[in-house]
C-alpha atoms as a PDB file:
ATOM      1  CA  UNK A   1     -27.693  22.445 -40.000  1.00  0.00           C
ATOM      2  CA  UNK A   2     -24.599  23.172 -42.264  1.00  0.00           C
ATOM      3  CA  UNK A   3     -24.329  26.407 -41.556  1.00  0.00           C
ATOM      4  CA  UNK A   4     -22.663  26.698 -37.937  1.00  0.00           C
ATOM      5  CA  UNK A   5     -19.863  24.903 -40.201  1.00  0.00           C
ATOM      6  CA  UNK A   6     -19.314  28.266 -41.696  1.00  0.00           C
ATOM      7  CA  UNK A   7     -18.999  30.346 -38.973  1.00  0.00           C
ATOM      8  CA  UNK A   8     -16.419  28.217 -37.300  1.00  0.00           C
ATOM      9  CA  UNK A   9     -14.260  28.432 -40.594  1.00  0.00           C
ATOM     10  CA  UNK A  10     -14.670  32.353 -40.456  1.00  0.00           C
ATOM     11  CA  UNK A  11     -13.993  33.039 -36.801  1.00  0.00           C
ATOM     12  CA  UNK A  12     -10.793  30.541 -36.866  1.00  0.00           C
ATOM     13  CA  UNK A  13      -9.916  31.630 -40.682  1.00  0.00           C
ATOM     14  CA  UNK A  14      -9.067  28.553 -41.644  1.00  0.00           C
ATOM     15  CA  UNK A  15      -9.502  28.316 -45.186  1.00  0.00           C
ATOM     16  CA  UNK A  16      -9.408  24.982 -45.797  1.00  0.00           C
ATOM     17  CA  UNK A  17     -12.183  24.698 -43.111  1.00  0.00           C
ATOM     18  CA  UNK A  18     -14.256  27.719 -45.225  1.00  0.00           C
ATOM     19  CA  UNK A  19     -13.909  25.642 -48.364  1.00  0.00           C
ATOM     20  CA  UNK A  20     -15.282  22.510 -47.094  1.00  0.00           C
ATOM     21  CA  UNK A  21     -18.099  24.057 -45.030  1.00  0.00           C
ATOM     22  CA  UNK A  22     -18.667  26.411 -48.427  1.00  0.00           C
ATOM     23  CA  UNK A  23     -19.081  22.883 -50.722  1.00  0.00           C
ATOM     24  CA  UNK A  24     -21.764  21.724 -48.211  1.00  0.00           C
ATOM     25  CA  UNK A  25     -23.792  24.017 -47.766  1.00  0.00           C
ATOM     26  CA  UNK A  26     -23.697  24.184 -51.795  1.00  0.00           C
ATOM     27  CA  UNK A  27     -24.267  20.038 -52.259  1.00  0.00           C
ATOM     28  CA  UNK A  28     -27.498  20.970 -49.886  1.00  0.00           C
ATOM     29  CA  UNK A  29     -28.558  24.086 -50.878  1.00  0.00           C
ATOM     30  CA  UNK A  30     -31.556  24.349 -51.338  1.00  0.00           C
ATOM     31  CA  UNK A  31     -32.340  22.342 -47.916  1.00  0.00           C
ATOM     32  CA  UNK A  32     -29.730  24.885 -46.622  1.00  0.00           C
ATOM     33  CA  UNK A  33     -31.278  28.280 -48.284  1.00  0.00           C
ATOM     34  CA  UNK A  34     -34.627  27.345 -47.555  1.00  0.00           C
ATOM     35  CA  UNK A  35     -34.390  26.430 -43.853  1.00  0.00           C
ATOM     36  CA  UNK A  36     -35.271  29.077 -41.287  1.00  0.00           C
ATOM     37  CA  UNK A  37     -32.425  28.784 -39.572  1.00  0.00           C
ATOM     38  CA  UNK A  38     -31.137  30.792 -42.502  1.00  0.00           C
ATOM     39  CA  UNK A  39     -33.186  33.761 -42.675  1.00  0.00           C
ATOM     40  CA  UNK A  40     -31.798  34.047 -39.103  1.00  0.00           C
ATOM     41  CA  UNK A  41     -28.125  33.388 -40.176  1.00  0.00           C
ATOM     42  CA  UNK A  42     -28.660  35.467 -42.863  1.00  0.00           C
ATOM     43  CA  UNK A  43     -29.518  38.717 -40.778  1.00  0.00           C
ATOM     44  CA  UNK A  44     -26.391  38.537 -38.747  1.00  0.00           C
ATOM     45  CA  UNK A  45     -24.000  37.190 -41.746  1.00  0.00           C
ATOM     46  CA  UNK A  46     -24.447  39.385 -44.311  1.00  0.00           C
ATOM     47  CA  UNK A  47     -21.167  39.050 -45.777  1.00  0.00           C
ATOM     48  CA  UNK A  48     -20.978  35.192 -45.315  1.00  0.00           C
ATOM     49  CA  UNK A  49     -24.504  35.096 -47.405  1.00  0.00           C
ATOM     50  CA  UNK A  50     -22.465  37.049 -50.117  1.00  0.00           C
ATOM     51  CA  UNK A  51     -19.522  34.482 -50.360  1.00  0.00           C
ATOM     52  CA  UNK A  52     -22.615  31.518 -50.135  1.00  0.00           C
ATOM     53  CA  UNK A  53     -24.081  33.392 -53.495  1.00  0.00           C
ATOM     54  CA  UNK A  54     -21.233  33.301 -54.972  1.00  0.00           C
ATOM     55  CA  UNK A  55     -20.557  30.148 -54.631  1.00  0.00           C
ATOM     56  CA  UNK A  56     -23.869  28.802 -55.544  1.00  0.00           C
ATOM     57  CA  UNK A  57     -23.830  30.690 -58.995  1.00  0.00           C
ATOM     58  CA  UNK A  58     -20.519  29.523 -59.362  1.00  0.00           C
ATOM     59  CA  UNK A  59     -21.829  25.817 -59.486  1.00  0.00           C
ATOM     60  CA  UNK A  60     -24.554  26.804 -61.463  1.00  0.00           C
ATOM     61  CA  UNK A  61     -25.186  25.704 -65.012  1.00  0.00           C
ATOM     62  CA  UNK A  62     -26.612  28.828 -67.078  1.00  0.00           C
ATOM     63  CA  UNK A  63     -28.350  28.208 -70.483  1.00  0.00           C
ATOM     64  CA  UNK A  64     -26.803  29.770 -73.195  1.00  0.00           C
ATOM     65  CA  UNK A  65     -27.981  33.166 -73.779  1.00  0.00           C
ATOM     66  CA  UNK A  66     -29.485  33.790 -77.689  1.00  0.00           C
ATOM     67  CA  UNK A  67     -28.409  36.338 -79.753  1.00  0.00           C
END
């Protein structure tokens, strides 16, 4: 899966590895999110499930909000 991508990039802090593995995991996320391979990932990468949030909300399209 995509994921062991982004736990290379954070144990050699390479950021331009962090970026790429960050845009794919978000071009497959919901293959990604949904996968049990990341409920495990997710209970030993706390913090990296933070920055994958982020990201994903980031690329999101929100409807506009009425008054």
């Amino acid at each position: 899966m995509h994921l062991w991508k982004i736990n290379v990039a954070e144990l050699s802090s390479s950021a331009a590895l962090m970026e790429r593995a960050m845009e794919t995991v978000v071009e497959h996320a919901e293959k990604v999110v949904f996968s049990p391979e990341y409920e495990e990932f997710a209970v030993r990468n706390a913090a990296l499930c933070v920055q994958i949030t982020r990201a994903l909300l980031a690329n999101k399209t929100f409807p506009a909000k009425t008054p």
